[in-house]
N, C-alpha and C. Protein backbone atom coordinates (compact mmCIF):
# COMPACT_ATOMS: atom_id res chain seq x y z
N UNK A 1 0.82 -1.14 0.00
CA UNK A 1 0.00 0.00 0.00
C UNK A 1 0.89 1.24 0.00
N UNK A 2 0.38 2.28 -0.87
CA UNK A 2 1.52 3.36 -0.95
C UNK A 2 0.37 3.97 -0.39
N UNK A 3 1.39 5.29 0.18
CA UNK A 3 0.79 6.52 0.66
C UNK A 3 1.16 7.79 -0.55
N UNK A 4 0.31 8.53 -0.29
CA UNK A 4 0.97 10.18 -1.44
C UNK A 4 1.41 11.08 -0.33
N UNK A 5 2.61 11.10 -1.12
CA UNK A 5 3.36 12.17 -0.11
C UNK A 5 3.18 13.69 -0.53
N UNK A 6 3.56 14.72 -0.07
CA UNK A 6 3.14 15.70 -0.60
C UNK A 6 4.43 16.08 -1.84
N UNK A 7 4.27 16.79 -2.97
CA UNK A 7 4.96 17.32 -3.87
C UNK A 7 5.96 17.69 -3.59
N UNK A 8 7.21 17.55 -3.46
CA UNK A 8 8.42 17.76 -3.43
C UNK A 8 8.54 19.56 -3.75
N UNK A 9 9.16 20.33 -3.07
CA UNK A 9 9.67 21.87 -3.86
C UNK A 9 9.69 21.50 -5.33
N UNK A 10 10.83 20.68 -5.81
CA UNK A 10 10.81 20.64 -7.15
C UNK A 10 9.65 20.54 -7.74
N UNK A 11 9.12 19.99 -7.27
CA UNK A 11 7.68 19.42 -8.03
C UNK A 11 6.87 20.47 -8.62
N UNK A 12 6.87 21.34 -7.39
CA UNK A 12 5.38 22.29 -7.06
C UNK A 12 5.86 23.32 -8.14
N UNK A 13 4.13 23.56 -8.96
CA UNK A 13 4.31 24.79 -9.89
C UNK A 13 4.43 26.37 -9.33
N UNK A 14 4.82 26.89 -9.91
CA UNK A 14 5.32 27.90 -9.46
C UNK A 14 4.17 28.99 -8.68
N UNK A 15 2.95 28.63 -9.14
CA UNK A 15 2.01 29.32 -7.79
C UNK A 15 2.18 28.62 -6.45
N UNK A 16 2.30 27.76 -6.79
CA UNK A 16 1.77 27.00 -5.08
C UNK A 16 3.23 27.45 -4.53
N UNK A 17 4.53 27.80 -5.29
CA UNK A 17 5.34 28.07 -4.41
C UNK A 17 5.37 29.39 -4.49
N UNK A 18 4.46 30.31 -4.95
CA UNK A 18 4.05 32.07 -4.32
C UNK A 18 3.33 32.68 -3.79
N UNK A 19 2.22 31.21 -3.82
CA UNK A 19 0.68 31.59 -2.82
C UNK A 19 1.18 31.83 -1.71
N UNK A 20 2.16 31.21 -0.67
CA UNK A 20 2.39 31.64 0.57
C UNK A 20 2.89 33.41 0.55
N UNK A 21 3.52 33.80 -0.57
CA UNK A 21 4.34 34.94 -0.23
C UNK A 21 2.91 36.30 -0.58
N UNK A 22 2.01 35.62 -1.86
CA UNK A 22 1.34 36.38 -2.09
C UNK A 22 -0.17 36.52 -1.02
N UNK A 23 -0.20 35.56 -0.30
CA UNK A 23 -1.05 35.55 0.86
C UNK A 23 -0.69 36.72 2.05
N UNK A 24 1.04 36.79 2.10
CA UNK A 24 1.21 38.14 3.15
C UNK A 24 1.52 39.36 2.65
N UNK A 25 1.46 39.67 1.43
CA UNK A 25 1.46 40.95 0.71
C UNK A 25 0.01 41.00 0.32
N UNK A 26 -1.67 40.15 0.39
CA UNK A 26 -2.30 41.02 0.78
C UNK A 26 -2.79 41.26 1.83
N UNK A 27 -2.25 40.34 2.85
CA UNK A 27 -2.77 40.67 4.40
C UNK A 27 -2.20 41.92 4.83
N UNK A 28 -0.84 42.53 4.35
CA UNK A 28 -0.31 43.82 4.68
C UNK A 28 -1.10 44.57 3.58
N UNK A 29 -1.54 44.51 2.72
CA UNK A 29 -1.80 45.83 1.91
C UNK A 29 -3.31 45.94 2.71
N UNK A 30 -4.19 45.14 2.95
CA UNK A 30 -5.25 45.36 3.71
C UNK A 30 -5.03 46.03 4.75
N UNK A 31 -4.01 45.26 5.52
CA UNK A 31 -3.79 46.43 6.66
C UNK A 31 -3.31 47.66 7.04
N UNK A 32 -2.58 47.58 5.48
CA UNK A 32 -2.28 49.28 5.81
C UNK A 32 -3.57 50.04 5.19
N UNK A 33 -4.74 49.46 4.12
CA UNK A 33 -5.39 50.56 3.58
C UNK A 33 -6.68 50.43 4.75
N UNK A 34 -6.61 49.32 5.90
CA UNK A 34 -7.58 49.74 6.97
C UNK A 34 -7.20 50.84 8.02
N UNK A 35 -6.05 51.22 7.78
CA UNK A 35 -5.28 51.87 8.98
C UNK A 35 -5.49 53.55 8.34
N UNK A 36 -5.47 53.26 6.50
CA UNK A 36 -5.73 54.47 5.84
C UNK A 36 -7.24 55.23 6.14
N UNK A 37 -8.11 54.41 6.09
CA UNK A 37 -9.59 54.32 5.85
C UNK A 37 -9.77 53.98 7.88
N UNK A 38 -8.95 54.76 8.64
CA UNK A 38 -9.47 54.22 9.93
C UNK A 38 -10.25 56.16 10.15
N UNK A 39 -10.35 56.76 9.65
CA UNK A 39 -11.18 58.05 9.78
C UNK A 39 -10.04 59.01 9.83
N UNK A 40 -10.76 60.45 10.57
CA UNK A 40 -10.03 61.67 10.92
C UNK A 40 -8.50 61.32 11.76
N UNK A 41 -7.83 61.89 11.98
CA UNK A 41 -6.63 62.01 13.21
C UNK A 41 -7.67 62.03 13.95
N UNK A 42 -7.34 61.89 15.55
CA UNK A 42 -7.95 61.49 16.67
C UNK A 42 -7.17 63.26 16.98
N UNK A 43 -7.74 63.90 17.78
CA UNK A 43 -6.68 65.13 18.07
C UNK A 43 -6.44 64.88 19.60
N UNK A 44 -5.12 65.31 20.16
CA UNK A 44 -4.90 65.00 21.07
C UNK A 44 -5.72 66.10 22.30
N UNK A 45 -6.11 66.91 21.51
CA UNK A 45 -6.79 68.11 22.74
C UNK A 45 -8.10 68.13 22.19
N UNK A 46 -8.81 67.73 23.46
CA UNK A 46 -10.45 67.35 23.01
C UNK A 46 -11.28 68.72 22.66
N UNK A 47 -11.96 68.76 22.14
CA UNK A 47 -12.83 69.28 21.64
C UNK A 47 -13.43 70.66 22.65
N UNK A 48 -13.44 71.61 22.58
CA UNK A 48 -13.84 72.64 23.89
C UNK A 48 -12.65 72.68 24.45
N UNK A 49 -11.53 72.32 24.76
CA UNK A 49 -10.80 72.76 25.61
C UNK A 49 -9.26 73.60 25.49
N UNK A 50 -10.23 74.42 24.24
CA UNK A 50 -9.04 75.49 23.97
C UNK A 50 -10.28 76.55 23.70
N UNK A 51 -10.13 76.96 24.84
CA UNK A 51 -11.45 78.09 25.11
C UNK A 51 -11.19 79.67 24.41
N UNK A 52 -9.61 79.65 23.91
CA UNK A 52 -9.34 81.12 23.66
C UNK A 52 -9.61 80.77 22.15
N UNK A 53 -9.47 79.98 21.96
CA UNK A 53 -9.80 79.45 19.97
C UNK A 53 -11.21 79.66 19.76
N UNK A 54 -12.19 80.10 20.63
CA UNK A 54 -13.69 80.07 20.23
C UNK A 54 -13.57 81.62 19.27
N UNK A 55 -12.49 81.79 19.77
CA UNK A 55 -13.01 84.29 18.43
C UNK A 55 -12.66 83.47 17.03
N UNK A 56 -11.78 82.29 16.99
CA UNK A 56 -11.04 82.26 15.66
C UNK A 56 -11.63 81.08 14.60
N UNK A 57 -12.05 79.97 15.69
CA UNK A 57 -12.24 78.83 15.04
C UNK A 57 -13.26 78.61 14.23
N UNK A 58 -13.38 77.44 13.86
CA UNK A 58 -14.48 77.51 13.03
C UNK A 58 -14.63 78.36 11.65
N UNK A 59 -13.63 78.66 11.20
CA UNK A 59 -13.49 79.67 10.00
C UNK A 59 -12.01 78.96 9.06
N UNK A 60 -12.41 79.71 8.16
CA UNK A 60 -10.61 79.23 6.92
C UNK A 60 -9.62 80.67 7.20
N UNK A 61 -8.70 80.41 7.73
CA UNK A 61 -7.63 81.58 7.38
C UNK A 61 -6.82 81.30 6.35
N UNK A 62 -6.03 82.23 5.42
CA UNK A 62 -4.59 82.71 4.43
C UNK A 62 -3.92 82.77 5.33
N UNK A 63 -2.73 82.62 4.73
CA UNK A 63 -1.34 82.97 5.40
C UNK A 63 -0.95 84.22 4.75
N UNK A 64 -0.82 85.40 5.55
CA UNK A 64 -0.43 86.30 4.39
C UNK A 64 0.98 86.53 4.38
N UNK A 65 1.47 85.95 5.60
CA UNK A 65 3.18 86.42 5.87
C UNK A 65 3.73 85.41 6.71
N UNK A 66 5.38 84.68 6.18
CA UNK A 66 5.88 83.84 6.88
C UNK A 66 7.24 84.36 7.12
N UNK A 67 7.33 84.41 8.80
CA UNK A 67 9.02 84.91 9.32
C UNK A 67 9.15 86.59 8.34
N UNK A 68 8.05 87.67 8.56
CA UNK A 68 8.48 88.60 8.71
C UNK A 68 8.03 89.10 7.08
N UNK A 69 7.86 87.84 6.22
CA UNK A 69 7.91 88.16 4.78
C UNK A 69 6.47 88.09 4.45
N UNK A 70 6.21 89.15 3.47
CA UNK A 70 4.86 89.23 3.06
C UNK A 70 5.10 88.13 1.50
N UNK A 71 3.44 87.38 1.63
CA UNK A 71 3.73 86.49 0.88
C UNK A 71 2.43 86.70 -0.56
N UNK A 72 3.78 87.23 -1.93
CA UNK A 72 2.17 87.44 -2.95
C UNK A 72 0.99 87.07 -2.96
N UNK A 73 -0.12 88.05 -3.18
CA UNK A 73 -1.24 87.34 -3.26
C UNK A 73 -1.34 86.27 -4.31
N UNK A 74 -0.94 86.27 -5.78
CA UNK A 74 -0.65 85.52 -6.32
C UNK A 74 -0.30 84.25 -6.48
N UNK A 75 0.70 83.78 -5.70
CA UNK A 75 1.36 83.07 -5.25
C UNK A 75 0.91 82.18 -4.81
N UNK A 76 1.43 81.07 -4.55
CA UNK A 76 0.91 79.62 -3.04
C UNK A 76 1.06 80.56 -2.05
N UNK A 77 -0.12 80.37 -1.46
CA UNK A 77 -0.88 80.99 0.16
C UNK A 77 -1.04 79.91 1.17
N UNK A 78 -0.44 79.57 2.33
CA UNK A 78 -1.53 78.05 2.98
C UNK A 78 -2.17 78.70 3.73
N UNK A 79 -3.43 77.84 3.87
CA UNK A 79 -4.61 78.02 4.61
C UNK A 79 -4.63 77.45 6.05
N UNK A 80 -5.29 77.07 6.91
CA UNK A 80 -5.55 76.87 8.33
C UNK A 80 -6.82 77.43 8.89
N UNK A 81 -7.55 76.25 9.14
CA UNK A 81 -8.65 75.79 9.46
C UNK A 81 -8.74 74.73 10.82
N UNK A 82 -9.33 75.85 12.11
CA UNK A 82 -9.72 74.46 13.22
C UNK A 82 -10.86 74.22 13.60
N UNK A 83 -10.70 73.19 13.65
CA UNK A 83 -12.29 72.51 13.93
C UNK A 83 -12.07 71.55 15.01
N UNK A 84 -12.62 71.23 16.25
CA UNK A 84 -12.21 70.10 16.80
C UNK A 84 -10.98 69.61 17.85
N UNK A 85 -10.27 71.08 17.59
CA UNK A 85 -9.03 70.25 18.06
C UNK A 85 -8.08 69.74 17.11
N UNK A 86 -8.26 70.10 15.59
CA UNK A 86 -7.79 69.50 14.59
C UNK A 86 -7.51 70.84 14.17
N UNK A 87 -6.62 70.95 13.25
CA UNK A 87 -5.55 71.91 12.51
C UNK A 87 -5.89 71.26 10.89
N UNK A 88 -5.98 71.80 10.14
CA UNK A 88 -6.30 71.66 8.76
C UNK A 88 -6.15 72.49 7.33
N UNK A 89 -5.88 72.08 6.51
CA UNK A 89 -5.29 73.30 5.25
C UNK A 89 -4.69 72.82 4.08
N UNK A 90 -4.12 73.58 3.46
CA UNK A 90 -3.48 73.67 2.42
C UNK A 90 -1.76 74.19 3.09
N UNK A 91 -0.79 73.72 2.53
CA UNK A 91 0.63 74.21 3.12
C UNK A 91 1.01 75.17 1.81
N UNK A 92 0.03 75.36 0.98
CA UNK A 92 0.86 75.98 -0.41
C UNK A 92 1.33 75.29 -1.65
N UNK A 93 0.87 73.67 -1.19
CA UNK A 93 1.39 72.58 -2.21
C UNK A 93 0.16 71.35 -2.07
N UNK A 94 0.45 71.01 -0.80
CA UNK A 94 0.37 69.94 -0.41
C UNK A 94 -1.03 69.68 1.19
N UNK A 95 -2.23 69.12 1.30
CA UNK A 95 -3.11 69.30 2.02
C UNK A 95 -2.32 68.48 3.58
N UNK A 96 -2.82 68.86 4.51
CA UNK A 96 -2.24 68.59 5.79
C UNK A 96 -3.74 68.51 6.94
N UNK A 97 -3.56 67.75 7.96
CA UNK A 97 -4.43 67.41 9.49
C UNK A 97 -3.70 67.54 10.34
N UNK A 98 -3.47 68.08 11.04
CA UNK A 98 -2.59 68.06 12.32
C UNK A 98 -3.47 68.38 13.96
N UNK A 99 -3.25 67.52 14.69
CA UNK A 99 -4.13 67.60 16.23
C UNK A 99 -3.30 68.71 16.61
N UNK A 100 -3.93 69.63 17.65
CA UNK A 100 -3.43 70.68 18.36
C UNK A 100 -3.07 70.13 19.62
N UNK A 101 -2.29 70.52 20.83
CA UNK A 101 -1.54 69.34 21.28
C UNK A 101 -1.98 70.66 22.69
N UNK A 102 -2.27 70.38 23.68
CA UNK A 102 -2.92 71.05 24.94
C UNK A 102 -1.42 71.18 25.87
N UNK A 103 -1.40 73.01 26.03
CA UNK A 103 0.00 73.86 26.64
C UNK A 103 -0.99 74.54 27.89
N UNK A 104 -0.71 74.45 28.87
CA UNK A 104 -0.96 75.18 29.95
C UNK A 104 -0.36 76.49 30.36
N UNK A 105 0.49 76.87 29.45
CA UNK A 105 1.97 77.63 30.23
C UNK A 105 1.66 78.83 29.83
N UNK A 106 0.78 78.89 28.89
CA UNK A 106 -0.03 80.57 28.70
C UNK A 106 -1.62 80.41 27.96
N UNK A 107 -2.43 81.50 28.61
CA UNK A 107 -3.57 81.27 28.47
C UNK A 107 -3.92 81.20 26.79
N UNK A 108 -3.36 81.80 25.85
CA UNK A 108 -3.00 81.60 24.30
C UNK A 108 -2.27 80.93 23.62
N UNK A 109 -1.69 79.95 24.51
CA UNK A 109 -0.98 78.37 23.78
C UNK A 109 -1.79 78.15 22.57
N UNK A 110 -0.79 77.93 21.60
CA UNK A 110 -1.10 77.07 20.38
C UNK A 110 -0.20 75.91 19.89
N UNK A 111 -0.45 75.03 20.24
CA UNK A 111 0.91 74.12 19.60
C UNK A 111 0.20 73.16 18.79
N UNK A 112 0.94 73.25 17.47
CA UNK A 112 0.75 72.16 16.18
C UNK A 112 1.07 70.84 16.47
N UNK A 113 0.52 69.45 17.03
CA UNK A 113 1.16 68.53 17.05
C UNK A 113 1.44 67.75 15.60
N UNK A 114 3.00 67.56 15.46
CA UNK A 114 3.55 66.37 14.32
C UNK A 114 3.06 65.37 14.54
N UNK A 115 3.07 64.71 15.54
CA UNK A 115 2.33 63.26 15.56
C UNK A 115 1.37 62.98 15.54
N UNK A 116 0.87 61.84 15.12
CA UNK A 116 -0.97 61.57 14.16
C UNK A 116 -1.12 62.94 13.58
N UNK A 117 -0.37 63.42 12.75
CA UNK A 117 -0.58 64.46 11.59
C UNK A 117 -0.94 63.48 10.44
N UNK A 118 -1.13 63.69 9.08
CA UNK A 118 -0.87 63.61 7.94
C UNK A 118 -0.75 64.41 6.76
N UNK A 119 -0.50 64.31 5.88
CA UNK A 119 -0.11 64.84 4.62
C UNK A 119 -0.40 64.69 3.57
N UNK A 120 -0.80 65.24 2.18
CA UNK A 120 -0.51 64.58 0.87
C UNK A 120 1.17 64.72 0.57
N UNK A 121 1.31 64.12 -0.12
CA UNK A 121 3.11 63.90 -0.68
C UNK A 121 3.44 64.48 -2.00
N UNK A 122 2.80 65.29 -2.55
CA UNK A 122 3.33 66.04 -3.54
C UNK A 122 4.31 66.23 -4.02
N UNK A 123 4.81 66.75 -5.08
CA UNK A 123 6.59 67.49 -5.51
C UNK A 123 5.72 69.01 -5.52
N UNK A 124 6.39 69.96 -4.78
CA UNK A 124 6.23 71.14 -4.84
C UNK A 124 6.99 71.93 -5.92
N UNK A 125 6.87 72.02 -6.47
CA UNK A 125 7.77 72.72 -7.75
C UNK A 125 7.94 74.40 -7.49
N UNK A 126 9.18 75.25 -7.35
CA UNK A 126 9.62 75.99 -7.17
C UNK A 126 9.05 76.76 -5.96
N UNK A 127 8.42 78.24 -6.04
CA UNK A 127 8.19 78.73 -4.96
C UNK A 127 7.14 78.11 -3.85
N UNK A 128 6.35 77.08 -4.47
CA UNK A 128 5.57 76.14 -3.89
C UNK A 128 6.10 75.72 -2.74
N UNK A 129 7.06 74.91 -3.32
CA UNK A 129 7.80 74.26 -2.06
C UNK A 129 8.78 75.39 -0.89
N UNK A 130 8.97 76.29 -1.39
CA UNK A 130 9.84 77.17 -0.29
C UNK A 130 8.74 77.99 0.74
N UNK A 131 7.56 77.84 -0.03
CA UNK A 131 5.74 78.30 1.07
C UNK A 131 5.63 76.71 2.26
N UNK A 132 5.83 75.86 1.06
CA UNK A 132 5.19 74.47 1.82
C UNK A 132 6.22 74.67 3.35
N UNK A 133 7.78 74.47 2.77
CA UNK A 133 8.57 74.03 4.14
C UNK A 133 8.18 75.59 5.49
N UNK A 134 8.18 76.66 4.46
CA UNK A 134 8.05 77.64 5.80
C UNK A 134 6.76 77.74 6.66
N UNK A 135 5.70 77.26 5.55
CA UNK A 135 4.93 76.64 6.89
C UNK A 135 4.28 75.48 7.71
N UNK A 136 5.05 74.73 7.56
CA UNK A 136 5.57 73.47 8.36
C UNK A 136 5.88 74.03 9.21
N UNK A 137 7.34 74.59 8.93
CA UNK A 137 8.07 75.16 9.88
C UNK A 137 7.74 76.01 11.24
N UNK A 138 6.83 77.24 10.66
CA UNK A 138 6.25 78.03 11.17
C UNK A 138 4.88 77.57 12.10
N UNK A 139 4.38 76.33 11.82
CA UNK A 139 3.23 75.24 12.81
C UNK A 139 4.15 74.69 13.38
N UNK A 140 5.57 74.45 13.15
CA UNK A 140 6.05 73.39 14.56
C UNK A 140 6.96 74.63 15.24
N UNK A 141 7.02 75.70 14.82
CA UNK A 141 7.73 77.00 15.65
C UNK A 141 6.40 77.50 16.84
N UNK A 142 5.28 77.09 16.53
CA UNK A 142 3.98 78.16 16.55
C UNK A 142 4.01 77.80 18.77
N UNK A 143 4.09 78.82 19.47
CA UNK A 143 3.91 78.35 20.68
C UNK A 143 2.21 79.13 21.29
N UNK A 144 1.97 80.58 20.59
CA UNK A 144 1.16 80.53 20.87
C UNK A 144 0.34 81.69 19.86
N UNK A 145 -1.05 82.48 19.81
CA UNK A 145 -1.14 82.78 19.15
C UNK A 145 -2.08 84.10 19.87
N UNK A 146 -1.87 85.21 18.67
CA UNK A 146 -2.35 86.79 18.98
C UNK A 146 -3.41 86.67 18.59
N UNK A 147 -4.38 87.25 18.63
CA UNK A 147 -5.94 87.80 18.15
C UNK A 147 -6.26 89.02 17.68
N UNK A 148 -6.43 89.68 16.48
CA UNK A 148 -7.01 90.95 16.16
C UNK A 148 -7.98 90.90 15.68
N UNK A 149 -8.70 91.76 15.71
CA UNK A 149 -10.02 91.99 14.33
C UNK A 149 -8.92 91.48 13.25
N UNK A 150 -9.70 90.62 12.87
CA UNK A 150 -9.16 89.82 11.11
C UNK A 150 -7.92 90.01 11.22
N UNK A 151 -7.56 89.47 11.96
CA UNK A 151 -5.87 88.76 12.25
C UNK A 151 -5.39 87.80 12.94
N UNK A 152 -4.29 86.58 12.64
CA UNK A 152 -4.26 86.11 13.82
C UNK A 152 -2.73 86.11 13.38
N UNK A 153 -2.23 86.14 14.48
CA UNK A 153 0.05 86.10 14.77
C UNK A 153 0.14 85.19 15.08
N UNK A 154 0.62 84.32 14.83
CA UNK A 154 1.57 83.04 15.56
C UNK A 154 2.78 83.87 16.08
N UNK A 155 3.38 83.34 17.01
CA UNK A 155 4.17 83.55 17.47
C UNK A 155 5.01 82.33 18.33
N UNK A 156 6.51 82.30 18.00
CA UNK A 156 7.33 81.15 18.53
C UNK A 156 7.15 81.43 20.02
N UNK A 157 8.43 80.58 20.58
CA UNK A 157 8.54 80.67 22.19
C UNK A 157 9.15 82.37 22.52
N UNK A 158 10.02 82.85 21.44
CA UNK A 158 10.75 83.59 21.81
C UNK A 158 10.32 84.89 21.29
N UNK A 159 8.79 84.99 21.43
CA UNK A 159 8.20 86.08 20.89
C UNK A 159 7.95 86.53 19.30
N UNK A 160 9.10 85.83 18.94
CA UNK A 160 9.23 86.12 17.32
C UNK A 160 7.85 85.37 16.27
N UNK A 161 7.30 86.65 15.87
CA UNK A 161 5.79 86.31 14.84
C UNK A 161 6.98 85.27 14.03
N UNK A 162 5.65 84.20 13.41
CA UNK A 162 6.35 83.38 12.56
C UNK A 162 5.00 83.09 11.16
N UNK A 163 4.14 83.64 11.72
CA UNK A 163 3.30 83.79 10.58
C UNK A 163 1.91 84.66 11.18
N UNK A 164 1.78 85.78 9.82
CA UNK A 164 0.29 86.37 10.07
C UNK A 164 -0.44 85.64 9.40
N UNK A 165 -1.98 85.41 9.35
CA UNK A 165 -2.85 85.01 9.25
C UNK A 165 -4.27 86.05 9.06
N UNK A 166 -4.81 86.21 7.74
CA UNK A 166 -6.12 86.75 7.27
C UNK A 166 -7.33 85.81 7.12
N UNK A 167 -8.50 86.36 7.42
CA UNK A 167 -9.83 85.23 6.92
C UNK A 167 -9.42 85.20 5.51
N UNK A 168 -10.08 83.93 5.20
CA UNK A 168 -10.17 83.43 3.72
C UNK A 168 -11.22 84.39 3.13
N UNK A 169 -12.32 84.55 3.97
CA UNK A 169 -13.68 84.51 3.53
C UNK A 169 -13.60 86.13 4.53
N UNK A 170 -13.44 87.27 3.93
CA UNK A 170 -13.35 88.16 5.34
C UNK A 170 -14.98 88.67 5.24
């Protein structure tokens, strides 16, 4: 009485020896596009508890000036939009989410959190990209922020404005 043994490597056609590999390239692509499709950023500062953001929020601002420089109207402008506890916009290239991250240390704390941010990944092509990095830059400089009639200042730790801010929609 013979038994069947299973197919030798040599044997086996060349799926049965890629089904295993192609079985965990789509268990990872699922899991990363469930992780894509898992909703909004979560923001790390809940909702209501940036009580000085109630004059501003809820509206689209322009950037009209980064580090001192007025920036063409023409030109890539980024926007900034909060809702939530969430930070939102245009960088001048490229669309961005960023959670606002909860500072006690002055009653006008603003801090941009990098982490659970996201991005689109664009190529910024020329002055695009020199708007995109300065305001990156200028949200992870940002410690807290001024209020005017139709204005808002960021401002670093060290007093220094790092970006003005106009309504979109004045």
């Amino acid at each position: 009485m013979t038994t069947s043994q299973p197919p030798s490597s040599a044997t086996r056609t060349g799926l049965q020896r890629r089904a295993p590999l192609m079985v965990m390239a789509a268990a990872a692509l699922l899991a990363g596009l469930s992780a894509c499709a898992s909703g909004p950023a979560t923001p790390t500062t809940p909702a209501g508890s940036l009580p000085h953001t109630s004059r501003w929020d809820q509206q689209e601002w322009v950037v009209t000036a980064l580090n001192g420089a007025e920036l063409p109207v023409t030109g890539p402008r980024p926007t900034l939009s909060i809702q939530d506890g969430v930070a939102s916009g245009t960088d001048g290239c490229n669309r961005y989410r960023r959670p606002l991250k909860p500072a006690s240390d002055v009653p006008s704390a603003l801090r941009f959190d990098d982490a659970g941010g996201a991005s689109t990944r664009m190529a910024c092509p020329g002055e695009a990209e020199s708007v995109s990095r300065g305001w990156n830059a200028a949200m992870l400089a940002t410690r807290s922020v001024r209020t005017e009639p139709k204005r808002l200042t960021l401002v670093d730790e060290s007093g220094n404005i790092v970006a003005r801010l106009a309504p979109l929609k004045p």
